[in-house]
PDB file of N, CA and C in Angstrom:
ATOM      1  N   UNK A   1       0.834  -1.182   0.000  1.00  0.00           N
ATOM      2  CA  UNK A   1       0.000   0.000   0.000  1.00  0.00           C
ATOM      3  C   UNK A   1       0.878   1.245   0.000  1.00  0.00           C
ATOM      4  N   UNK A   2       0.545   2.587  -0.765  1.00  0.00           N
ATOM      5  CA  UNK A   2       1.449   3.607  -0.776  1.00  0.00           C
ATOM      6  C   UNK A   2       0.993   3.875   0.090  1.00  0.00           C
ATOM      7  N   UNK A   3       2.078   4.901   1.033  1.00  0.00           N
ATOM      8  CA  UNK A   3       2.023   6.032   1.654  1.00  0.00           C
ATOM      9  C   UNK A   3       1.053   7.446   1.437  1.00  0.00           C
ATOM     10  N   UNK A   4       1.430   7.560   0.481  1.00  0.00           N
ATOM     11  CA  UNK A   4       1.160   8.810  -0.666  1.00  0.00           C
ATOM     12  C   UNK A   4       0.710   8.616  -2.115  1.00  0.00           C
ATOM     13  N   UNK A   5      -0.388   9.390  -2.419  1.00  0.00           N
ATOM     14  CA  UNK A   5      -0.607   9.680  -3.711  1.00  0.00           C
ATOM     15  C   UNK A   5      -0.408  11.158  -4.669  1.00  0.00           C
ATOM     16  N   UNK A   6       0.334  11.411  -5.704  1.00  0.00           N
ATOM     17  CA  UNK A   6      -0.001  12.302  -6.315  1.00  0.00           C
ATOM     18  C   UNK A   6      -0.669  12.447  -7.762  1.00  0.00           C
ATOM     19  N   UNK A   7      -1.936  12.775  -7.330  1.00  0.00           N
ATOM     20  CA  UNK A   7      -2.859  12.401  -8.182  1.00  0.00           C
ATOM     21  C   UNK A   7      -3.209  14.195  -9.431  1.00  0.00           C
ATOM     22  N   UNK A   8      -2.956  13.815 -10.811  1.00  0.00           N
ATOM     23  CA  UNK A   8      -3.064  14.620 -11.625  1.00  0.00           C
ATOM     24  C   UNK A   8      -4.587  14.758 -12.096  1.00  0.00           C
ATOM     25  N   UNK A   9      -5.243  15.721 -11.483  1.00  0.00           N
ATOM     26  CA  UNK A   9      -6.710  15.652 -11.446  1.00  0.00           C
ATOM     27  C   UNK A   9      -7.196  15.863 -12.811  1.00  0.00           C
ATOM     28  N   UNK A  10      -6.804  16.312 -13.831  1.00  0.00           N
ATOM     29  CA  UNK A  10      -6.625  16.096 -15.321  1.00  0.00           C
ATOM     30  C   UNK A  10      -6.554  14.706 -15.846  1.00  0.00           C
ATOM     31  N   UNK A  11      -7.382  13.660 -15.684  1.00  0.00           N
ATOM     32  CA  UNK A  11      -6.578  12.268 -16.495  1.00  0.00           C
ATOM     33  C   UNK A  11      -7.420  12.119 -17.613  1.00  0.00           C
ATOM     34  N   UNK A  12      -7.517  11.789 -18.644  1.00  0.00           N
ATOM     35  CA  UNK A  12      -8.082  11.150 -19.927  1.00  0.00           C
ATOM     36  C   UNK A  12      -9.315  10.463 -19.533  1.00  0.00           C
ATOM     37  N   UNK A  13      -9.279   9.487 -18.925  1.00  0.00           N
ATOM     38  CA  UNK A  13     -10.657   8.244 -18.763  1.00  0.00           C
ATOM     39  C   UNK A  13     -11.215   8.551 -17.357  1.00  0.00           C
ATOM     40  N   UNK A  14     -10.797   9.307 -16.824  1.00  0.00           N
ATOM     41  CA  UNK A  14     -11.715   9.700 -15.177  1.00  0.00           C
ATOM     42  C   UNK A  14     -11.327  10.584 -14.384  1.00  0.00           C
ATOM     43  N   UNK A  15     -11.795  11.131 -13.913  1.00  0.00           N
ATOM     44  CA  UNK A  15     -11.530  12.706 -12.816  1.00  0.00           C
ATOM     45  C   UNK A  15     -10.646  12.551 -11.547  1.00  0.00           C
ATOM     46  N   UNK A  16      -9.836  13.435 -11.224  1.00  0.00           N
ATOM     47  CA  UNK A  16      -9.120  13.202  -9.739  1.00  0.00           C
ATOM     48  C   UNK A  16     -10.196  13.461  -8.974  1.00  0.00           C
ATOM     49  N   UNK A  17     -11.154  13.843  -8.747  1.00  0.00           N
ATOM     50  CA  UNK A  17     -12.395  13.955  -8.069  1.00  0.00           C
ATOM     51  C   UNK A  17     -12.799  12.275  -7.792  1.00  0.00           C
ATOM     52  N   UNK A  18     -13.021  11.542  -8.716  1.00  0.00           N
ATOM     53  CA  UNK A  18     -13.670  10.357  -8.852  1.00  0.00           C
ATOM     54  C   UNK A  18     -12.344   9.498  -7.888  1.00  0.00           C
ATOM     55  N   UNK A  19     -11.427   9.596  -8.369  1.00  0.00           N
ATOM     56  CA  UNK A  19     -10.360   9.003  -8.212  1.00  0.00           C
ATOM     57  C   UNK A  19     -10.336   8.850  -6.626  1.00  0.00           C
ATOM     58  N   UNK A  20     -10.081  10.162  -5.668  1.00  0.00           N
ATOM     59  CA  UNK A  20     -10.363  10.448  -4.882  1.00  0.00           C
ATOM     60  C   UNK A  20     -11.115   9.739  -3.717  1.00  0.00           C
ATOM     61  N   UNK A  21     -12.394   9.908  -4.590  1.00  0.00           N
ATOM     62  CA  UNK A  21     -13.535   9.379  -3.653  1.00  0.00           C
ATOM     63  C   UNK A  21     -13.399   7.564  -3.591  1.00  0.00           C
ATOM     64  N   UNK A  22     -13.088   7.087  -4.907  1.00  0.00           N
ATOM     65  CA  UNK A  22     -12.555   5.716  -4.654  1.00  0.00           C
ATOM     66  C   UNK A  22     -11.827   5.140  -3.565  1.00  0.00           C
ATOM     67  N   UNK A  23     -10.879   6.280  -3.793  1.00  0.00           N
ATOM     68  CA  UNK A  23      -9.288   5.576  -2.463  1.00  0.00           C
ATOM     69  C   UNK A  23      -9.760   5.643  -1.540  1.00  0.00           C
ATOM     70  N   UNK A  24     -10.850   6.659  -0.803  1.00  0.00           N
ATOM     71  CA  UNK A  24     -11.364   6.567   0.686  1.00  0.00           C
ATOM     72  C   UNK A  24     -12.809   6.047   1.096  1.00  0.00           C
ATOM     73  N   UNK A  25     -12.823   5.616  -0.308  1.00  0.00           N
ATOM     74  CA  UNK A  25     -14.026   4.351   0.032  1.00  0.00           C
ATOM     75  C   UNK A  25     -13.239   2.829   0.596  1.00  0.00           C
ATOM     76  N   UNK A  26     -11.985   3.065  -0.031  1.00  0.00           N
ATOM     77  CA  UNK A  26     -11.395   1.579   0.233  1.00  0.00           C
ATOM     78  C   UNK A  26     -11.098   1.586   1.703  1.00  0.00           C
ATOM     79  N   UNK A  27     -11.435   1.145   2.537  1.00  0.00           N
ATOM     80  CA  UNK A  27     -11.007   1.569   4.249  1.00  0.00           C
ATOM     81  C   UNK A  27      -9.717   1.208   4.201  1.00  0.00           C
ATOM     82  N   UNK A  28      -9.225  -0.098   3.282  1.00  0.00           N
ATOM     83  CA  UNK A  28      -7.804  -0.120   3.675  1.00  0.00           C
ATOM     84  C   UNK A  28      -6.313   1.024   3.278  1.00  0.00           C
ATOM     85  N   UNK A  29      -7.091   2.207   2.796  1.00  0.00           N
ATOM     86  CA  UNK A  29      -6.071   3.118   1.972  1.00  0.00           C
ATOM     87  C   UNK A  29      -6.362   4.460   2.751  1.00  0.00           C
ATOM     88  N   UNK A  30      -7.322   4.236   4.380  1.00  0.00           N
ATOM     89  CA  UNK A  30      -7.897   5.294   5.107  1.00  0.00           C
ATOM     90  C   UNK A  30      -6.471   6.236   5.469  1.00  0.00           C
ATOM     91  N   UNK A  31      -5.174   5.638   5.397  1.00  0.00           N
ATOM     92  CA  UNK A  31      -4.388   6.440   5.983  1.00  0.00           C
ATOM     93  C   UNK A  31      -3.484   7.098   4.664  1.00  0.00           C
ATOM     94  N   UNK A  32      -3.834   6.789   3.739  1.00  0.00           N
ATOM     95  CA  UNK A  32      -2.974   6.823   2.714  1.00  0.00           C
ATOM     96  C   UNK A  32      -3.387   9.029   1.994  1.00  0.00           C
ATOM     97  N   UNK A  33      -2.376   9.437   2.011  1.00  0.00           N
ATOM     98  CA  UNK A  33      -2.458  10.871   1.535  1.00  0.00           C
ATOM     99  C   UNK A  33      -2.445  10.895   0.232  1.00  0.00           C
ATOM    100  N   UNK A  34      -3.612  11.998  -0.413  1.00  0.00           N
ATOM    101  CA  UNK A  34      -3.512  12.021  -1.576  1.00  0.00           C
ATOM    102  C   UNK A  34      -3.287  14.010  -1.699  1.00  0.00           C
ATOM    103  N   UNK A  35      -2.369  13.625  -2.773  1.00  0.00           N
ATOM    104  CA  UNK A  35      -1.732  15.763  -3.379  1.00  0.00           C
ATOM    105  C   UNK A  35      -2.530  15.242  -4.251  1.00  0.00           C
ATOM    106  N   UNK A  36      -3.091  16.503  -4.667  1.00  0.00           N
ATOM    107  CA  UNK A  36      -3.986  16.640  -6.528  1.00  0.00           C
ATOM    108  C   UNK A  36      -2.564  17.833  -6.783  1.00  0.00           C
ATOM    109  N   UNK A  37      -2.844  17.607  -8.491  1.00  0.00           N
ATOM    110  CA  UNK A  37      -2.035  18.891  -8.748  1.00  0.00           C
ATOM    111  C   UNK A  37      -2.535  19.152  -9.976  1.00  0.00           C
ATOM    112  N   UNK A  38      -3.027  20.035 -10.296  1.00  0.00           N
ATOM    113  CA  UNK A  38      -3.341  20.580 -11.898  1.00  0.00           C
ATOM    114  C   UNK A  38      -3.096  21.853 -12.047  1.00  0.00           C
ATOM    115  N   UNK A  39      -3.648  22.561 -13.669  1.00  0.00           N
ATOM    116  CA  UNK A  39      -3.082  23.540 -13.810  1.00  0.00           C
ATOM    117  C   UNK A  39      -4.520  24.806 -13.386  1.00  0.00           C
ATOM    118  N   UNK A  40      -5.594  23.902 -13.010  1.00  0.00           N
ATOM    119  CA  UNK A  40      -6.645  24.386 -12.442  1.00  0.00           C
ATOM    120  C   UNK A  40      -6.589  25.403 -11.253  1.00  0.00           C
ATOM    121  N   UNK A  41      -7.339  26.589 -11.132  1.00  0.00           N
ATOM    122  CA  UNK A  41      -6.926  27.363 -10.099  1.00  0.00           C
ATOM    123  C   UNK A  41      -8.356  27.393  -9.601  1.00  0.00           C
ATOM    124  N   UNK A  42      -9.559  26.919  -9.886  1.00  0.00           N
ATOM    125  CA  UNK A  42     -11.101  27.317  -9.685  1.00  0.00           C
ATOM    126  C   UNK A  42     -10.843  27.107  -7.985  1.00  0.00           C
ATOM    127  N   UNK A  43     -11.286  27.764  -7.037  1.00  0.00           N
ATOM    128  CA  UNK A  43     -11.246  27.655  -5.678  1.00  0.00           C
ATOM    129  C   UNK A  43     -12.639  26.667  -5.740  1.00  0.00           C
ATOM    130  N   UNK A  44     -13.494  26.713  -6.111  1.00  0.00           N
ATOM    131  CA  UNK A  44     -14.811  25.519  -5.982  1.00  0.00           C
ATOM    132  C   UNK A  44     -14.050  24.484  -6.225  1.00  0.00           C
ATOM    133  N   UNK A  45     -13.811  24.112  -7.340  1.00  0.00           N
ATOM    134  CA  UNK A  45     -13.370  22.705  -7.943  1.00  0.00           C
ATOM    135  C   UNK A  45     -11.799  22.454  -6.913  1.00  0.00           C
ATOM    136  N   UNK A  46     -11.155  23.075  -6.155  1.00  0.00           N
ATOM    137  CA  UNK A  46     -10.331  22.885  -5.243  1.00  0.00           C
ATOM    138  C   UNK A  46     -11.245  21.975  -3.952  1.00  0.00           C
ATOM    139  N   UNK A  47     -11.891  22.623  -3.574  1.00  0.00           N
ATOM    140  CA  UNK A  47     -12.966  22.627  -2.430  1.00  0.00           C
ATOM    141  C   UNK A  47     -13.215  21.235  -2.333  1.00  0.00           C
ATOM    142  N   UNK A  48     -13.865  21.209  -3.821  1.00  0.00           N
ATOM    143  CA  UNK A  48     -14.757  19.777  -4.222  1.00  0.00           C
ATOM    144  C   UNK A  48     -13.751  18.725  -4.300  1.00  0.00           C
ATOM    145  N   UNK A  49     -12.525  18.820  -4.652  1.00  0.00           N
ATOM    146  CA  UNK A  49     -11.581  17.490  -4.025  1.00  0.00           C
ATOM    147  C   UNK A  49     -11.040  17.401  -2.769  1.00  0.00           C
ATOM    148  N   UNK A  50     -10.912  18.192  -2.141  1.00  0.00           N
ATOM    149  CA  UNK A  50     -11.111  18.446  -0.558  1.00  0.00           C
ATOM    150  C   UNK A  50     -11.831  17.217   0.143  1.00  0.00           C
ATOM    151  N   UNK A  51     -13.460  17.916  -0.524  1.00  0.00           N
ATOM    152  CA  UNK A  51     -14.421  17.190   0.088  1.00  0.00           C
ATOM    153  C   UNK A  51     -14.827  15.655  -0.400  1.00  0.00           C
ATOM    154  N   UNK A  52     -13.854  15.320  -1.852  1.00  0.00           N
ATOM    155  CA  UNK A  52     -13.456  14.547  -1.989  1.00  0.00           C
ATOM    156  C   UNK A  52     -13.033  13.313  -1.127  1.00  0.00           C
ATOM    157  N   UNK A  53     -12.060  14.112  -0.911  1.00  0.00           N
ATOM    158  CA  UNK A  53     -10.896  13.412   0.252  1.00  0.00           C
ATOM    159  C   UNK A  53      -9.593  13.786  -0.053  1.00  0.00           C
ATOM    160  N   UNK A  54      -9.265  14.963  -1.010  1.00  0.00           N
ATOM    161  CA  UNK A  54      -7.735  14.890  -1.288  1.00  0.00           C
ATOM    162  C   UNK A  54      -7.283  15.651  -0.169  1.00  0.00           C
ATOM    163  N   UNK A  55      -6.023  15.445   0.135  1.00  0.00           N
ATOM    164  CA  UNK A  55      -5.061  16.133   1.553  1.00  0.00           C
ATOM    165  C   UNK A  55      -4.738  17.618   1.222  1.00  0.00           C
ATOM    166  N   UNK A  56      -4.333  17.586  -0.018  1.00  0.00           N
ATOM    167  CA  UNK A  56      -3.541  19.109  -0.295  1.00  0.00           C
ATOM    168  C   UNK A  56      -3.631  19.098  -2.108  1.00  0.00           C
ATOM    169  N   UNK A  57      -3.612  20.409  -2.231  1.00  0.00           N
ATOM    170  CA  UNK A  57      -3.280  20.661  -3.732  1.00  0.00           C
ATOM    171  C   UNK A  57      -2.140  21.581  -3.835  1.00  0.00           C
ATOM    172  N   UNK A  58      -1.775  21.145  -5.301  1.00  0.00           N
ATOM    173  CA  UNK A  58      -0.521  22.187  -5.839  1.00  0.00           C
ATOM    174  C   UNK A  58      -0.919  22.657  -7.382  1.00  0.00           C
ATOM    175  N   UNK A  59      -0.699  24.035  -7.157  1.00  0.00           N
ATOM    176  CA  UNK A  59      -0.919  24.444  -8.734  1.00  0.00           C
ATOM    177  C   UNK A  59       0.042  23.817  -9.939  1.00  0.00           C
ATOM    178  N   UNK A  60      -0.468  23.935 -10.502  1.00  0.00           N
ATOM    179  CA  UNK A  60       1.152  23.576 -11.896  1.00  0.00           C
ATOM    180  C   UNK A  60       1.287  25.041 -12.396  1.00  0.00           C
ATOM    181  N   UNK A  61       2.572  25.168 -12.654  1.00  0.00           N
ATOM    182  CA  UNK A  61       3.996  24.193 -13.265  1.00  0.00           C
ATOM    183  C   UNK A  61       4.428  23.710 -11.727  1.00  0.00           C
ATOM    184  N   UNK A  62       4.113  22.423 -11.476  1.00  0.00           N
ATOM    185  CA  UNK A  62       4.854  21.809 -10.377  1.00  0.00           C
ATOM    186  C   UNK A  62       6.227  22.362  -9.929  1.00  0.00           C
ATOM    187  N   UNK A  63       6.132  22.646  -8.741  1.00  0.00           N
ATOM    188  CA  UNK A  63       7.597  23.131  -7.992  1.00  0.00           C
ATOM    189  C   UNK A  63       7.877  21.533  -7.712  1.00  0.00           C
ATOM    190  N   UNK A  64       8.756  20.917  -7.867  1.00  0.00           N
ATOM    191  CA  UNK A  64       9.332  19.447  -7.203  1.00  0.00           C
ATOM    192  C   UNK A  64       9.541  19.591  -5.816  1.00  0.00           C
ATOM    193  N   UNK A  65      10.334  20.873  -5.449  1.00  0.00           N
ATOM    194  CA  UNK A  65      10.704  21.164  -4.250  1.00  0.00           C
ATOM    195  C   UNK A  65       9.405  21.250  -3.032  1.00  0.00           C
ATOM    196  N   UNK A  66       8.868  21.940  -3.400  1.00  0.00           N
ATOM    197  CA  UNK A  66       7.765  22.184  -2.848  1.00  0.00           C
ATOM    198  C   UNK A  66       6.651  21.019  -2.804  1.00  0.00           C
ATOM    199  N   UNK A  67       6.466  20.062  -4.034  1.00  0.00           N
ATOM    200  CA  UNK A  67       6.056  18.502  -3.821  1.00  0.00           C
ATOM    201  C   UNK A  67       6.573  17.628  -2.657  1.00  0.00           C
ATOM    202  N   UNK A  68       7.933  18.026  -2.799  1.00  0.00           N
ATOM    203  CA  UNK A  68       8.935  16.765  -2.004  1.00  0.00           C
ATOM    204  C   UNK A  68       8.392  17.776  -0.350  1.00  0.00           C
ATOM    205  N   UNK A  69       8.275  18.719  -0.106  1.00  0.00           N
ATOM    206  CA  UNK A  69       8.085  19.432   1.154  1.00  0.00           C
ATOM    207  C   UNK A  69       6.630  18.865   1.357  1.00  0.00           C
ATOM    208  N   UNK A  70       5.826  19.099   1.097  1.00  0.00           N
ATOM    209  CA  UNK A  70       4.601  18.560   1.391  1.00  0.00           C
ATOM    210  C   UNK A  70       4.314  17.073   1.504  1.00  0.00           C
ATOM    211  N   UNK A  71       4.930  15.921   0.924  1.00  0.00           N
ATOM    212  CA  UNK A  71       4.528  14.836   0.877  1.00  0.00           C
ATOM    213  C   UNK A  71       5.160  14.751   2.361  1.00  0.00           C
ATOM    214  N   UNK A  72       6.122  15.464   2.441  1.00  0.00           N
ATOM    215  CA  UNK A  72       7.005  15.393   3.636  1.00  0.00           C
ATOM    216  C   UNK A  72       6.113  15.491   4.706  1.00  0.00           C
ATOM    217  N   UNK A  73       5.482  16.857   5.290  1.00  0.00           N
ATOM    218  CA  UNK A  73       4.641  17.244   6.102  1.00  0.00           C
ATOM    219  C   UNK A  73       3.469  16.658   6.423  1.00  0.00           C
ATOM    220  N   UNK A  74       2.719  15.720   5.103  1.00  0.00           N
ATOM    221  CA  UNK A  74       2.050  14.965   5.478  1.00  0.00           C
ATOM    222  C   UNK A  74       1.896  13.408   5.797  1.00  0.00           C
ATOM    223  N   UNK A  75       3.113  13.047   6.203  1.00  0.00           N
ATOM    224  CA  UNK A  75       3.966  11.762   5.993  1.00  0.00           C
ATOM    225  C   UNK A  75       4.498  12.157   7.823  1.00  0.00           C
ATOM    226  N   UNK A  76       4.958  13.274   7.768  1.00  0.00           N
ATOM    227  CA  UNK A  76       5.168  13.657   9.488  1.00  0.00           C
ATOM    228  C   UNK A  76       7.277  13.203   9.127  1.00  0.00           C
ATOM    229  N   UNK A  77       7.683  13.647   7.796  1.00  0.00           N
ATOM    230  CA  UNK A  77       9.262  13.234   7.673  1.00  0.00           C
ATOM    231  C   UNK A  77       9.754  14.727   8.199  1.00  0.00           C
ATOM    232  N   UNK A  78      10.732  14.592   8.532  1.00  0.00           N
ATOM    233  CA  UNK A  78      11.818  15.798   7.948  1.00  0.00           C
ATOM    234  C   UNK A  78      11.932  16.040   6.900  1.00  0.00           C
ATOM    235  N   UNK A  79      11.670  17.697   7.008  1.00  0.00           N
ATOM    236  CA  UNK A  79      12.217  18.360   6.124  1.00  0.00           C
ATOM    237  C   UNK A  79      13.373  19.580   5.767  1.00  0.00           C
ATOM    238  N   UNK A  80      14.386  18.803   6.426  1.00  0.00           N
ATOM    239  CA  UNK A  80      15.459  19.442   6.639  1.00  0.00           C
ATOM    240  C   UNK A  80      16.376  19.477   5.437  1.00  0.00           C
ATOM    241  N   UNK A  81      16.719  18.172   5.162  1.00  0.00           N
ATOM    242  CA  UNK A  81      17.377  18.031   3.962  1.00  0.00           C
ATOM    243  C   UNK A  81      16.858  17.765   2.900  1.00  0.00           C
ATOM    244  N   UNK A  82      16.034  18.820   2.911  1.00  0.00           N
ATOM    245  CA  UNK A  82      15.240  19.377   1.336  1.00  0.00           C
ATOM    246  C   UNK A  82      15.526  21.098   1.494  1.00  0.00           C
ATOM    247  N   UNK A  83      15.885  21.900   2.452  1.00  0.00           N
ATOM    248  CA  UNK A  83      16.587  23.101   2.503  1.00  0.00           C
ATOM    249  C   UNK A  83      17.513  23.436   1.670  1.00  0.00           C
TER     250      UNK A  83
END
């Protein structure tokens, strides 16, 4: 089971919305974090994967740095040597 998901709420055959609501239907993935990241800025459609179940979003053009900091924070790692 991952830890973490980073889920591109943009996919071809189904929504990070949908996606979402799947993983925390599965009880066994209850602890598992999901990042959305698109190039979407709508504060509703943010909201609505929220209420989804996603943990956090990131706008695009993806910062990596700022990915690797957050998976961090919600994982409970250090993030020291990502400074």
């Amino acid at each position: 089971r991952p830890d973490a998901v980073v889920l591109d709420v943009m996919l071809p055959d189904i929504n990070g919305k949908e996606v979402c609501q799947r993983v925390r239907s599965d009880e066994t993935l209850d602890s598992v974090k999901i990042i959305c990241i698109s190039g979407m800025v709508e504060e509703e459609k943010i909201a609505d994967l929220r209420a989804a179940g996603a943990d956090d979003f990131i706008q695009k053009p993806l910062d990596v740095d700022l990915l690797l900091k957050r998976v961090c924070q919600h994982l409970d790692l250090e993030t020291d040597a990502l400074d």
